[in-house]
PDB file of N, CA and C in Angstrom:
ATOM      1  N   UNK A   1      16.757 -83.774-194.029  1.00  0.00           N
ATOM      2  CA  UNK A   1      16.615 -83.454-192.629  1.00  0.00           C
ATOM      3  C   UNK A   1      15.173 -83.680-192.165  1.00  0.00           C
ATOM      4  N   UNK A   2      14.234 -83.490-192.999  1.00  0.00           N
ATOM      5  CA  UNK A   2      12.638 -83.311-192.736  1.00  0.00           C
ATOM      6  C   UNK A   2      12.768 -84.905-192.343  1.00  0.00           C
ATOM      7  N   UNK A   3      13.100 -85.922-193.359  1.00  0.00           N
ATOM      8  CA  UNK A   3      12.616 -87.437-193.132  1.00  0.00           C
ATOM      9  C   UNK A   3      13.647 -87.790-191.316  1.00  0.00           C
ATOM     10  N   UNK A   4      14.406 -86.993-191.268  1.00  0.00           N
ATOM     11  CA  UNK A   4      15.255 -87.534-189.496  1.00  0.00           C
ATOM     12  C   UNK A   4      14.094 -87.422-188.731  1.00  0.00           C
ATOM     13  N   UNK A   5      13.185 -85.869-189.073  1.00  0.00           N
ATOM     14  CA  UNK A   5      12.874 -85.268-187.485  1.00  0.00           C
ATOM     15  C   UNK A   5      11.231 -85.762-188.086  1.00  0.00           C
ATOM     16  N   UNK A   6      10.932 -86.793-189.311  1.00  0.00           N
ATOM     17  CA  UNK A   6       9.384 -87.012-188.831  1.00  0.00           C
ATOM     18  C   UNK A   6       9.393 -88.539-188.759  1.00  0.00           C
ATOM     19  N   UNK A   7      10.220 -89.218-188.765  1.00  0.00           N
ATOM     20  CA  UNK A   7      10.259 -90.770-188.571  1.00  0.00           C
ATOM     21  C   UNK A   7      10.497 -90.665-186.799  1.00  0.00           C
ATOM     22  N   UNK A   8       9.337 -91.594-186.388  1.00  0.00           N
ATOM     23  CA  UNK A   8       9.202 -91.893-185.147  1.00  0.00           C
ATOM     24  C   UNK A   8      10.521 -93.268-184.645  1.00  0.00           C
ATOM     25  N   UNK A   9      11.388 -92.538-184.088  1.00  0.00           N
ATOM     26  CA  UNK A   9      12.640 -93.652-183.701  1.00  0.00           C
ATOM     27  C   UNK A   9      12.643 -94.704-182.872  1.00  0.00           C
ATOM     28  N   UNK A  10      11.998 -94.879-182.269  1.00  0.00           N
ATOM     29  CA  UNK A  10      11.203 -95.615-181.129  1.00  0.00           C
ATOM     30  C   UNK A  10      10.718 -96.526-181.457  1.00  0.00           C
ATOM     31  N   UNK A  11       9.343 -96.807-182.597  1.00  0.00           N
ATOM     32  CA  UNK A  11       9.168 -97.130-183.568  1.00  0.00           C
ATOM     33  C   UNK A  11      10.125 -98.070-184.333  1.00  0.00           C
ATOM     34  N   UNK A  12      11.318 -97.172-184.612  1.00  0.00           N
ATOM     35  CA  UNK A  12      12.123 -97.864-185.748  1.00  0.00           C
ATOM     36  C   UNK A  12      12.876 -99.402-184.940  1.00  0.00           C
ATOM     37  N   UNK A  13      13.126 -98.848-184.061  1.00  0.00           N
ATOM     38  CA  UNK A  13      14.034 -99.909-182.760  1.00  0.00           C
ATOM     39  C   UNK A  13      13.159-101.328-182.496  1.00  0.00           C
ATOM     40  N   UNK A  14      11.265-101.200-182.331  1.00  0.00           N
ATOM     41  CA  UNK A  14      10.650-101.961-182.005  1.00  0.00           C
ATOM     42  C   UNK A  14      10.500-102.889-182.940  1.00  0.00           C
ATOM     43  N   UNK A  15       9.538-102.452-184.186  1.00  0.00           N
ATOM     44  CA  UNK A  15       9.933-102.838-185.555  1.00  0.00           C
ATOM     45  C   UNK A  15      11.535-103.791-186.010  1.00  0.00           C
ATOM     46  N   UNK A  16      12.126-103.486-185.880  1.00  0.00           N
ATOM     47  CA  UNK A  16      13.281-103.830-186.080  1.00  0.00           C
ATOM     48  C   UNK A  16      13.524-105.259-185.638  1.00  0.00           C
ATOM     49  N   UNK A  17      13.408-104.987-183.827  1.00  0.00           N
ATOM     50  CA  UNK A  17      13.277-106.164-182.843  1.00  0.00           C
ATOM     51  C   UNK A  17      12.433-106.996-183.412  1.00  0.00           C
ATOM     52  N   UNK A  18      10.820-106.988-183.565  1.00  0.00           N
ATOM     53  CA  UNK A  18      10.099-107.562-183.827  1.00  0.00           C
ATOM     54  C   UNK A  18      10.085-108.320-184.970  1.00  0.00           C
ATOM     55  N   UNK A  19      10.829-107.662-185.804  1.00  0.00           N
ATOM     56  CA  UNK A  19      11.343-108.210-187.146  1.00  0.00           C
ATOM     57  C   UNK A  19      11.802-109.208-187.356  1.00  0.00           C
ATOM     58  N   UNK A  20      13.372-108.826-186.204  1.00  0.00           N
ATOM     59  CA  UNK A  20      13.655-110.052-186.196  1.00  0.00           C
ATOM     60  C   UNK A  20      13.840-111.091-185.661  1.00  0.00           C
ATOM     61  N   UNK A  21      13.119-110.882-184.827  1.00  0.00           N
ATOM     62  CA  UNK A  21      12.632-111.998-184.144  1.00  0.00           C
ATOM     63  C   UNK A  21      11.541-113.070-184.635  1.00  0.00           C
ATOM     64  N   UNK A  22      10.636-112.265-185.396  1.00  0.00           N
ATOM     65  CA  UNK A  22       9.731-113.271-186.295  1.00  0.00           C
ATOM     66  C   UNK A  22      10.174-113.743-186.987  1.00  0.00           C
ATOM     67  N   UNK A  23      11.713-113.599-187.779  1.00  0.00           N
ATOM     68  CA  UNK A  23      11.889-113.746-188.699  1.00  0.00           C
ATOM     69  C   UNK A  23      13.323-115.343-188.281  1.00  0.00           C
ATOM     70  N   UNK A  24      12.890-115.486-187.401  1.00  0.00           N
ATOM     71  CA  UNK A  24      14.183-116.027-186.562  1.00  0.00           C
ATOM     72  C   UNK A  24      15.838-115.936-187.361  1.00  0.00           C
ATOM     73  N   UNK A  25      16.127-114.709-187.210  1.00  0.00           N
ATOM     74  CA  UNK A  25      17.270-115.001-188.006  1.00  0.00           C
ATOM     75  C   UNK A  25      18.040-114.352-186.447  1.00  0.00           C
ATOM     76  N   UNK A  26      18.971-115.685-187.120  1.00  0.00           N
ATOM     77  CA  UNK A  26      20.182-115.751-185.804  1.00  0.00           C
ATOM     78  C   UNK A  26      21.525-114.175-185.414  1.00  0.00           C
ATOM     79  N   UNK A  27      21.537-113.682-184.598  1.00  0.00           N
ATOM     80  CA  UNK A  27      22.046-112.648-184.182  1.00  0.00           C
ATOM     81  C   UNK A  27      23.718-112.775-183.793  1.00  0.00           C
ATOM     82  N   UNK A  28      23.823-112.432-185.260  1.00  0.00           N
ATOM     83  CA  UNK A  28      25.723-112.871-185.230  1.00  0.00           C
ATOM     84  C   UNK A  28      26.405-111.573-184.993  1.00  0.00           C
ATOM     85  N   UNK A  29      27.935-111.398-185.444  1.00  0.00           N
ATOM     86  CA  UNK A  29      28.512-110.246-184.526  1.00  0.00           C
ATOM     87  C   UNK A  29      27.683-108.922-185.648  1.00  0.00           C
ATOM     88  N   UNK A  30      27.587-109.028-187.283  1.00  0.00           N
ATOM     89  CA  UNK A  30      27.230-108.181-187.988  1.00  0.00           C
ATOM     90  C   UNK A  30      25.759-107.599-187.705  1.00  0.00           C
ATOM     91  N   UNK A  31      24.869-108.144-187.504  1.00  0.00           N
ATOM     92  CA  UNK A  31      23.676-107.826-186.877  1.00  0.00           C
ATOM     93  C   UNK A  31      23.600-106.939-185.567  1.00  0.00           C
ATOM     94  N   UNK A  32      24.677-107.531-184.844  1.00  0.00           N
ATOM     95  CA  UNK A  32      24.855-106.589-183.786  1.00  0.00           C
ATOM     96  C   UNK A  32      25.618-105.734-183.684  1.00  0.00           C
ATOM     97  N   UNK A  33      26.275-105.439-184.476  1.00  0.00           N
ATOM     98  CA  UNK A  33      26.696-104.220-184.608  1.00  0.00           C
ATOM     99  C   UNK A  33      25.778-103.116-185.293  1.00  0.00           C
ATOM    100  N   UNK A  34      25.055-103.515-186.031  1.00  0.00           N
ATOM    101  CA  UNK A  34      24.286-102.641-187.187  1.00  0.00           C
ATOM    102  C   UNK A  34      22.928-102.375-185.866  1.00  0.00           C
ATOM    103  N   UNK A  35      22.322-103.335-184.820  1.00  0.00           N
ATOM    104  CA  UNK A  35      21.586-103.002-184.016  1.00  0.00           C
ATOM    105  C   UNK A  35      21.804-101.629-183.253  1.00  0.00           C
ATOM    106  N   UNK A  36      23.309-101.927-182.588  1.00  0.00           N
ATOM    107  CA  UNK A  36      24.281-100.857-181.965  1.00  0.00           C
ATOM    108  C   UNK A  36      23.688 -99.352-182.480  1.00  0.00           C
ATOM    109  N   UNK A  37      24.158 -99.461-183.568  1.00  0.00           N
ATOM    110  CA  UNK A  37      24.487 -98.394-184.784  1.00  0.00           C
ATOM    111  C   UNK A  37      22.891 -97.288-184.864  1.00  0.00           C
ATOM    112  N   UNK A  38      21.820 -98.429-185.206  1.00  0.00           N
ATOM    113  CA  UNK A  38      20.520 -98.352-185.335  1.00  0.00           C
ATOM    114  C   UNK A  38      20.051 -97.555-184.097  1.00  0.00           C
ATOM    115  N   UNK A  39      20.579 -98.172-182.383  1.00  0.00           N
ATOM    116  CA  UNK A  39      20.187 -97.582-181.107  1.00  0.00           C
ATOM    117  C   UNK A  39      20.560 -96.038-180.829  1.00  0.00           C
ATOM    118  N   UNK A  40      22.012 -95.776-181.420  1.00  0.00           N
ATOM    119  CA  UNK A  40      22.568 -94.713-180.960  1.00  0.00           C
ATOM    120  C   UNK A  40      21.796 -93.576-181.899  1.00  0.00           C
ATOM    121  N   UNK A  41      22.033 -94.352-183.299  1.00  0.00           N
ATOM    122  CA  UNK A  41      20.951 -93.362-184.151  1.00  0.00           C
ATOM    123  C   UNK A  41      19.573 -92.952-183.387  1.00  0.00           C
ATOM    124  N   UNK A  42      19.073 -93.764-183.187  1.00  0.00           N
ATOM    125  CA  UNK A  42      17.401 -93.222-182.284  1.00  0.00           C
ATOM    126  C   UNK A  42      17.823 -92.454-181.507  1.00  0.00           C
ATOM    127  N   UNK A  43      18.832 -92.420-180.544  1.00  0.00           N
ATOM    128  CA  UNK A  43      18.680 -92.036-179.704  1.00  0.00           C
ATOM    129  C   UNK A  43      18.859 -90.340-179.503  1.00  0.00           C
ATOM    130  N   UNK A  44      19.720 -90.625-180.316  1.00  0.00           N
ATOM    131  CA  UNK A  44      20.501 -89.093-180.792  1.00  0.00           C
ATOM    132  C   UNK A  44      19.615 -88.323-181.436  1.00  0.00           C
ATOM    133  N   UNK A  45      18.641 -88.837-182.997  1.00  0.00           N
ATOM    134  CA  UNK A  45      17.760 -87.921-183.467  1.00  0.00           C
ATOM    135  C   UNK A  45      16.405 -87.968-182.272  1.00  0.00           C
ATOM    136  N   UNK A  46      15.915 -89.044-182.110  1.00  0.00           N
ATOM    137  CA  UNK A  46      14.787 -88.877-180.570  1.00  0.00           C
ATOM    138  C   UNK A  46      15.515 -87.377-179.961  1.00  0.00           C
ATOM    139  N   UNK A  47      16.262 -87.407-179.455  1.00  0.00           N
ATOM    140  CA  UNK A  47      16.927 -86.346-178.547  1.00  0.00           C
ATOM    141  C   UNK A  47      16.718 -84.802-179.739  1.00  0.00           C
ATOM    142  N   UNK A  48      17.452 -85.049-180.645  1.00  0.00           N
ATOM    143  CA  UNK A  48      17.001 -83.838-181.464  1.00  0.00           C
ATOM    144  C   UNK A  48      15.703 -83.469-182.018  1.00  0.00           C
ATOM    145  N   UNK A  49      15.003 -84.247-182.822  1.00  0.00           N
ATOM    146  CA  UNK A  49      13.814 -84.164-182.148  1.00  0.00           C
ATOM    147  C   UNK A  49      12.833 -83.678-181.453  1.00  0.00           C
ATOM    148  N   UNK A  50      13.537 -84.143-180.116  1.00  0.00           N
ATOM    149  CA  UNK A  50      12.474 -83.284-179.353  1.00  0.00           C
ATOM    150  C   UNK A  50      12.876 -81.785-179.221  1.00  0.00           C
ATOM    151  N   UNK A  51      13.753 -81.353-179.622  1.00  0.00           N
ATOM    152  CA  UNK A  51      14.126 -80.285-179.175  1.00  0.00           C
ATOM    153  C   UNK A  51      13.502 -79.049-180.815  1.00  0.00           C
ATOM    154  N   UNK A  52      12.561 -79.777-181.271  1.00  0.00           N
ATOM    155  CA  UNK A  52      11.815 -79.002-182.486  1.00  0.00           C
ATOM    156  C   UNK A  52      10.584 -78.748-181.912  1.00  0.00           C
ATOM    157  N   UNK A  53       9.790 -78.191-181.346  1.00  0.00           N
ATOM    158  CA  UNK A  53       8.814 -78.303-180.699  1.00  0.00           C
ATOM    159  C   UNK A  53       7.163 -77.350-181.343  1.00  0.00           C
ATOM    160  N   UNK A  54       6.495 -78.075-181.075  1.00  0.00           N
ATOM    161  CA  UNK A  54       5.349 -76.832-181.274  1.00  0.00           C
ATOM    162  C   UNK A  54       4.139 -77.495-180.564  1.00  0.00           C
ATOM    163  N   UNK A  55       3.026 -77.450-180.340  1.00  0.00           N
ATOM    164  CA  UNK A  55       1.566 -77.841-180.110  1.00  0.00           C
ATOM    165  C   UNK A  55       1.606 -79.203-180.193  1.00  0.00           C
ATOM    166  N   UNK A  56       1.785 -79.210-181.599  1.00  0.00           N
ATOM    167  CA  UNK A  56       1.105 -80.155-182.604  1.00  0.00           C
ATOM    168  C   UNK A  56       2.066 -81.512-182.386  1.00  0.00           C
ATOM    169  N   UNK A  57       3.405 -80.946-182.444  1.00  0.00           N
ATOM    170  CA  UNK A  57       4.802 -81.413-182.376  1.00  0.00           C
ATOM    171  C   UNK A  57       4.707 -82.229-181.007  1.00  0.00           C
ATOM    172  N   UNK A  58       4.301 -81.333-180.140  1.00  0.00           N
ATOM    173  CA  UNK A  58       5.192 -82.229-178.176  1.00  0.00           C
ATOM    174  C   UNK A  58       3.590 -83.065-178.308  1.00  0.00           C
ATOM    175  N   UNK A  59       2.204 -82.955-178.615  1.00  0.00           N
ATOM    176  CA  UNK A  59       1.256 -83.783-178.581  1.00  0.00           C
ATOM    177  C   UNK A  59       1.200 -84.917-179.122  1.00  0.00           C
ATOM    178  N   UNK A  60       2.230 -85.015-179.856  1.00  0.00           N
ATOM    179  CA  UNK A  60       2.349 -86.397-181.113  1.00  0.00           C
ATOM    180  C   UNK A  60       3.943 -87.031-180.528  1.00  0.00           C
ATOM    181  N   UNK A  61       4.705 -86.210-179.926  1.00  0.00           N
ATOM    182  CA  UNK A  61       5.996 -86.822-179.377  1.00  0.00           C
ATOM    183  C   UNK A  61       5.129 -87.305-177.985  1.00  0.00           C
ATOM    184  N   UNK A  62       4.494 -86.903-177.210  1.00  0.00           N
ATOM    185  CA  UNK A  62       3.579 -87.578-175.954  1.00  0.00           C
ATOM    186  C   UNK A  62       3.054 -89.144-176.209  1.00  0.00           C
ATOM    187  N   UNK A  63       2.197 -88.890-177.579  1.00  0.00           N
ATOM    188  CA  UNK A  63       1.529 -89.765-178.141  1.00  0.00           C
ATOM    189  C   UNK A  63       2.121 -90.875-178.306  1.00  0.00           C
ATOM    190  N   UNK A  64       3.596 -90.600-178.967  1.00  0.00           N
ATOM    191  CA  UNK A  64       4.539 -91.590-179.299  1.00  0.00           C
ATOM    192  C   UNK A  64       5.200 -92.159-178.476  1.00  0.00           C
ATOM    193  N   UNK A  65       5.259 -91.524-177.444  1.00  0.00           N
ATOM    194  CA  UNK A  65       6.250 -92.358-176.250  1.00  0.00           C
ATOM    195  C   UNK A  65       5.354 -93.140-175.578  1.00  0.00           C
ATOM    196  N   UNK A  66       4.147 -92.546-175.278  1.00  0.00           N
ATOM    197  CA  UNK A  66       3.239 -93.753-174.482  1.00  0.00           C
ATOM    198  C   UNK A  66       3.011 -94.655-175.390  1.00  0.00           C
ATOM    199  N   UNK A  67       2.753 -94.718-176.648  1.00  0.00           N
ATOM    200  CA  UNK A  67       2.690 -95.813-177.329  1.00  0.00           C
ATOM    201  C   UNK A  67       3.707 -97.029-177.349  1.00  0.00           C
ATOM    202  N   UNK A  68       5.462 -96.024-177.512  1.00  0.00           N
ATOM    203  CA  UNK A  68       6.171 -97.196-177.976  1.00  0.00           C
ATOM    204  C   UNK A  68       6.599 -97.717-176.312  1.00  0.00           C
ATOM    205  N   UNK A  69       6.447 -97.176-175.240  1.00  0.00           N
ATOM    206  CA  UNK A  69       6.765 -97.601-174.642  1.00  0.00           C
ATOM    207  C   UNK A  69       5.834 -98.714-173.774  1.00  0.00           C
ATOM    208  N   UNK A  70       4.286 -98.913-174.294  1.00  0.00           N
ATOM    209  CA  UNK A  70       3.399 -99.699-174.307  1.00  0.00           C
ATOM    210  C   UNK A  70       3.711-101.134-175.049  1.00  0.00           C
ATOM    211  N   UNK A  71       4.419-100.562-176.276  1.00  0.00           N
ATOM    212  CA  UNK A  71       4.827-101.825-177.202  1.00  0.00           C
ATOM    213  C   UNK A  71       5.829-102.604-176.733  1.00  0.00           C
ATOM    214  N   UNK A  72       6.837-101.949-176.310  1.00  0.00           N
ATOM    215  CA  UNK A  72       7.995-101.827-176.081  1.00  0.00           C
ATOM    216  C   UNK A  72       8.003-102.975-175.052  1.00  0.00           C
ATOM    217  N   UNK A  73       7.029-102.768-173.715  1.00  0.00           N
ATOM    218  CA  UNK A  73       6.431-103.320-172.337  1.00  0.00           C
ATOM    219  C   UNK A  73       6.327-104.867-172.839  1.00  0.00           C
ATOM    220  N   UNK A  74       5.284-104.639-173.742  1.00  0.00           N
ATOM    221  CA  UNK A  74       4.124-106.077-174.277  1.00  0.00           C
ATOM    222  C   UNK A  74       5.316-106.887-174.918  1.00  0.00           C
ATOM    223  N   UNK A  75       6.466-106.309-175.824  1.00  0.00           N
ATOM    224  CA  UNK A  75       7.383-107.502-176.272  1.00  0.00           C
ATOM    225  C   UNK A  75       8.475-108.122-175.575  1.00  0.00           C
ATOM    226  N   UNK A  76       9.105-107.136-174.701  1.00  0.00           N
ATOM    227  CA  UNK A  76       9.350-107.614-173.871  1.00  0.00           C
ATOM    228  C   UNK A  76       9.488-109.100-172.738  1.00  0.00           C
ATOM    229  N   UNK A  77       8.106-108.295-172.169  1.00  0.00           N
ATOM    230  CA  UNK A  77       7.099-109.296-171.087  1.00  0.00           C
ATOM    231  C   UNK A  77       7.103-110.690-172.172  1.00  0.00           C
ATOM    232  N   UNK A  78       6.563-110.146-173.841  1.00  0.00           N
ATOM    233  CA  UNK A  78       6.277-111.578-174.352  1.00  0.00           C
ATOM    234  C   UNK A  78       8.127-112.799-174.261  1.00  0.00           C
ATOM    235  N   UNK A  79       8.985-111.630-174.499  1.00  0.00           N
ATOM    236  CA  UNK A  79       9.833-112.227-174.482  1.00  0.00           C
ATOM    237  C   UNK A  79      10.680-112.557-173.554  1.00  0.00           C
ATOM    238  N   UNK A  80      10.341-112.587-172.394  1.00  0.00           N
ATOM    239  CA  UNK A  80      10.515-112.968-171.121  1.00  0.00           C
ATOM    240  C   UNK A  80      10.116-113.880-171.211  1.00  0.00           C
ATOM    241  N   UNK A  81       8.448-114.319-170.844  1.00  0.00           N
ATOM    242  CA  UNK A  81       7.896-115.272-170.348  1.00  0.00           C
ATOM    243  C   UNK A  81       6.941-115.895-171.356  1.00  0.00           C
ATOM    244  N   UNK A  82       7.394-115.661-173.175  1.00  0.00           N
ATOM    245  CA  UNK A  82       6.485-116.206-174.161  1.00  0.00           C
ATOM    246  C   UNK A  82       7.101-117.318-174.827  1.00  0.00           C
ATOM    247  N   UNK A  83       8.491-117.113-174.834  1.00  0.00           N
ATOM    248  CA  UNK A  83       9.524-117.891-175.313  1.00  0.00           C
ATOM    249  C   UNK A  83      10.435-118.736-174.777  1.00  0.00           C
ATOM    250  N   UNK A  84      11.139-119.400-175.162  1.00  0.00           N
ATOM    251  CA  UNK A  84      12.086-120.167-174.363  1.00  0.00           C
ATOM    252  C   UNK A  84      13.358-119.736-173.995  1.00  0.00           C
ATOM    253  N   UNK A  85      13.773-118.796-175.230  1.00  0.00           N
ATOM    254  CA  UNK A  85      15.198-118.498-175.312  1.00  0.00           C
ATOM    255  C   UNK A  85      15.088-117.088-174.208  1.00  0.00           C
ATOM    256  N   UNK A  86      13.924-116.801-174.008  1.00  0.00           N
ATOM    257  CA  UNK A  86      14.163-115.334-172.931  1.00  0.00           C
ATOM    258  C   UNK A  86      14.411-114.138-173.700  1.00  0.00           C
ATOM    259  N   UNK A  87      14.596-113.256-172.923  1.00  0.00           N
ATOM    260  CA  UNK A  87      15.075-111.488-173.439  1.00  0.00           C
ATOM    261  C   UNK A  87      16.452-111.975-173.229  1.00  0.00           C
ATOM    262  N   UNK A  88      17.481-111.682-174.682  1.00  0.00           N
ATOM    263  CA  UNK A  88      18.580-111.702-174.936  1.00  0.00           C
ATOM    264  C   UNK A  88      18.991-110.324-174.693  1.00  0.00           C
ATOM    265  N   UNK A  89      20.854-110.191-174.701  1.00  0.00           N
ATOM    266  CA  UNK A  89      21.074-109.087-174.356  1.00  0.00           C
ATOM    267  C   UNK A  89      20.720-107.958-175.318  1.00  0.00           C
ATOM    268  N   UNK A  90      20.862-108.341-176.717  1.00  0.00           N
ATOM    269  CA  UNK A  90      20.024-107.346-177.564  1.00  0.00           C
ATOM    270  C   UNK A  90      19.485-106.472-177.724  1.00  0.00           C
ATOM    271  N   UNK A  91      18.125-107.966-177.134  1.00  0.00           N
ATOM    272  CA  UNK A  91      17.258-106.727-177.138  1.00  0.00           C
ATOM    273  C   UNK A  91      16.389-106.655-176.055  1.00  0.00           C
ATOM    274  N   UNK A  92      16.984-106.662-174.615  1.00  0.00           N
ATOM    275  CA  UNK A  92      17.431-105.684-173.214  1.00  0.00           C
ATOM    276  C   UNK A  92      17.883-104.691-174.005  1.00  0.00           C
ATOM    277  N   UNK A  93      18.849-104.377-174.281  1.00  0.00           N
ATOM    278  CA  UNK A  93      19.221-103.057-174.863  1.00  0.00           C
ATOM    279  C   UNK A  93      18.614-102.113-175.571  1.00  0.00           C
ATOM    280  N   UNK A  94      17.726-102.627-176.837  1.00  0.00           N
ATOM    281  CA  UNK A  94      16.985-102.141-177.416  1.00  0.00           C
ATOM    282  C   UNK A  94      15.998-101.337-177.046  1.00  0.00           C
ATOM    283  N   UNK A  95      15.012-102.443-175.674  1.00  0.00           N
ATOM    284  CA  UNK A  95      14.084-102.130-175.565  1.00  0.00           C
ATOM    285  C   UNK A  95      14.846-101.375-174.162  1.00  0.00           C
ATOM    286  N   UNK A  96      15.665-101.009-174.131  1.00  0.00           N
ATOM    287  CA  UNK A  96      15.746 -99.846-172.823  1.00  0.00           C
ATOM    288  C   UNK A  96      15.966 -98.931-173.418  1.00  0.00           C
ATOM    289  N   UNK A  97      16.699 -98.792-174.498  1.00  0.00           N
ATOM    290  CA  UNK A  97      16.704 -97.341-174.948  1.00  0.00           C
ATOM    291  C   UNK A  97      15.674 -96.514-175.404  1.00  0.00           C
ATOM    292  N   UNK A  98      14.093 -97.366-175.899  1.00  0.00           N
ATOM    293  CA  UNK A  98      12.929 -97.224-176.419  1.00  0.00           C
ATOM    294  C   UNK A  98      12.639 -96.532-174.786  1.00  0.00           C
ATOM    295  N   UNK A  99      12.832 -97.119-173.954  1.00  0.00           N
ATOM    296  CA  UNK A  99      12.233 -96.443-172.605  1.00  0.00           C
ATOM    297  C   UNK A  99      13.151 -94.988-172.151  1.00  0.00           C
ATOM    298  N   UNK A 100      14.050 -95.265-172.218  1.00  0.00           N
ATOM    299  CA  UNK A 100      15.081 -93.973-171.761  1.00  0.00           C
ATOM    300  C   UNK A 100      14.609 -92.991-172.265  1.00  0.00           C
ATOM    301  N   UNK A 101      14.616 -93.057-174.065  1.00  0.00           N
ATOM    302  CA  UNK A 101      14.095 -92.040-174.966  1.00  0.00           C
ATOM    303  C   UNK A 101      12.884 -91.508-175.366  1.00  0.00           C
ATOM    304  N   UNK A 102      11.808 -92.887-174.699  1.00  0.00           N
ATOM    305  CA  UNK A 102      10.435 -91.907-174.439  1.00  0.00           C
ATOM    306  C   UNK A 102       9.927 -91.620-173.263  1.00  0.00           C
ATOM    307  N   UNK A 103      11.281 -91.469-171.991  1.00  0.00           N
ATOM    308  CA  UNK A 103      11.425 -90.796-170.699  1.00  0.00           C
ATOM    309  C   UNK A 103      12.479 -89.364-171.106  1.00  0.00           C
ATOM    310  N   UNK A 104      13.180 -89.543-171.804  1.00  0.00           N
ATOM    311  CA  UNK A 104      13.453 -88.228-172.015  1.00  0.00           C
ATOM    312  C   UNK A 104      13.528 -87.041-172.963  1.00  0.00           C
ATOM    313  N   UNK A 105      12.835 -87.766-173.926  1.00  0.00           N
ATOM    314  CA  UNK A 105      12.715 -86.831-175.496  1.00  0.00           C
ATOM    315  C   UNK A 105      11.046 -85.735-174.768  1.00  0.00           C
ATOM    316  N   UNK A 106      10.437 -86.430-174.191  1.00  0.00           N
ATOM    317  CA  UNK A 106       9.083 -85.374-173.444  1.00  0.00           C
ATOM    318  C   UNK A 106       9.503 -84.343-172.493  1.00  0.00           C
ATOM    319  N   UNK A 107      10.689 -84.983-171.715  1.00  0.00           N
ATOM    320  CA  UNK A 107      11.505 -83.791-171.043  1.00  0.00           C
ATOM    321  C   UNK A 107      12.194 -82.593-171.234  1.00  0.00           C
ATOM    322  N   UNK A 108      13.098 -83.193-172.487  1.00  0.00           N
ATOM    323  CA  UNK A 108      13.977 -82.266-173.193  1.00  0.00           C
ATOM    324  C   UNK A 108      12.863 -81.251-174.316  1.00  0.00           C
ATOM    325  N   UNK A 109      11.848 -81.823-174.467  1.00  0.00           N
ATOM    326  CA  UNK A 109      10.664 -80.463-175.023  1.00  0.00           C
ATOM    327  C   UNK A 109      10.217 -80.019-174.100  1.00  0.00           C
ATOM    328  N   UNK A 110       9.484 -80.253-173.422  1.00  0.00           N
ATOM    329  CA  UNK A 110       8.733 -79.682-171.996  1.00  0.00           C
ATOM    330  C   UNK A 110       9.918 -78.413-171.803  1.00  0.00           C
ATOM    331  N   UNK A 111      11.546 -78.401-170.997  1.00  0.00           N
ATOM    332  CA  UNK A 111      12.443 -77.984-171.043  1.00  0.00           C
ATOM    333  C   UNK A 111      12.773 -76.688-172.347  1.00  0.00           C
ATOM    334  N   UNK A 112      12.309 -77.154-173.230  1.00  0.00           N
ATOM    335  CA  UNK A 112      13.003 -76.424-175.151  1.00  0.00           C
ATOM    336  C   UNK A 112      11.297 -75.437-175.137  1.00  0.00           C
ATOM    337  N   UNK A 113      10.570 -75.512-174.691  1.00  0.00           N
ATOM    338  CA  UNK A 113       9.224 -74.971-174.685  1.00  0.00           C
ATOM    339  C   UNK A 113       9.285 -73.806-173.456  1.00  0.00           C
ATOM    340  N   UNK A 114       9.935 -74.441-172.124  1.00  0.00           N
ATOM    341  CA  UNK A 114      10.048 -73.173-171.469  1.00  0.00           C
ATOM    342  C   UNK A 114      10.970 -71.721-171.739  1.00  0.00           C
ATOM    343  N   UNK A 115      12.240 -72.517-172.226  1.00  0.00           N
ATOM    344  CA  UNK A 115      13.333 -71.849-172.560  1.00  0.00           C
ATOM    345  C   UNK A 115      12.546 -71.152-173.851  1.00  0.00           C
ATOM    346  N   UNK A 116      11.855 -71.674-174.645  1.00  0.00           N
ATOM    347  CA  UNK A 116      11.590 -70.130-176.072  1.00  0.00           C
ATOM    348  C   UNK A 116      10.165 -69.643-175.061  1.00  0.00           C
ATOM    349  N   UNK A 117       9.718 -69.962-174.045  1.00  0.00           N
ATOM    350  CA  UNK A 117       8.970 -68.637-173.703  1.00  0.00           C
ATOM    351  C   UNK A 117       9.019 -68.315-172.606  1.00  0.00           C
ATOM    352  N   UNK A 118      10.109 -68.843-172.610  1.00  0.00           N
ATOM    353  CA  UNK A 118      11.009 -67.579-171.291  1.00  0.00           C
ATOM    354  C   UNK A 118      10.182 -67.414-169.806  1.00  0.00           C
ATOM    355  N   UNK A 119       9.504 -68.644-169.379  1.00  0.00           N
ATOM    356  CA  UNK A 119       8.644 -69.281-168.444  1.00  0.00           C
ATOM    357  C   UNK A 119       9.710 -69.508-167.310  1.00  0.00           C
ATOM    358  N   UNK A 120       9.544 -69.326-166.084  1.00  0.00           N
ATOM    359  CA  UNK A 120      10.662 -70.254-165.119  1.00  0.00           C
ATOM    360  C   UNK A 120      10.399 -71.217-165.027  1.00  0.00           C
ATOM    361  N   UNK A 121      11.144 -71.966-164.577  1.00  0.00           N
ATOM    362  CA  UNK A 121      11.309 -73.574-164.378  1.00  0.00           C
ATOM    363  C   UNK A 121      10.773 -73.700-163.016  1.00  0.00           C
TER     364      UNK A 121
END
């Protein structure tokens, strides 16, 4: 359980992309399914996750979302307008869920932080 909630998921999705894309290996139905598989996973522990919270914890989940969603931006953009073949549907997908989840894993703590100290909203 410790290795779910300290691997940065966001991270894992970009990496992944980037992977394979350097690696040009062609994106058949098995790849995309295991991508699928890979997204929902982030998304779900991202979401749990955030809902572990402390100091130390929501300052490094902050940290992480502006980061991957910095990365996230830059490969993108590269793969828009760096390449020929464009942003495939892939990884559009990929890289939106990297954004969704470091738009809402900061929320759902912010949220999990008021609720244990009993703060109003």
């Amino acid at each position: 359980m410790r290795f779910i909630t300290a691997l940065p998921w966001n991270f894992v999705i970009v990496a992944s992309l980037i992977g394979l894309h350097q690696t040009h290996t062609p994106v058949n139905d098995l790849i995309e399914k295991g991508l699928f598989i890979l997204y929902l996973c982030a998304l779900i522990f991202g979401f749990v996750n955030s809902s572990n919270i402390s100091h130390h914890n929501f300052t490094l989940l902050i940290i992480r979302s502006i980061a991957s969603v910095a990365i996230a931006s830059g490969f993108s953009s590269y793969l828009w307008w760096g390449t020929e073949e464009g942003l495939s549907f892939i990884y559009a997908i990929g890289l939106a869920i990297v954004m969704v989840n470091a738009v809402i894993s900061p929320i759902n703590s912010f949220k999990t932080a008021l609720r244990d100290f009993h703060a109003p909203e």
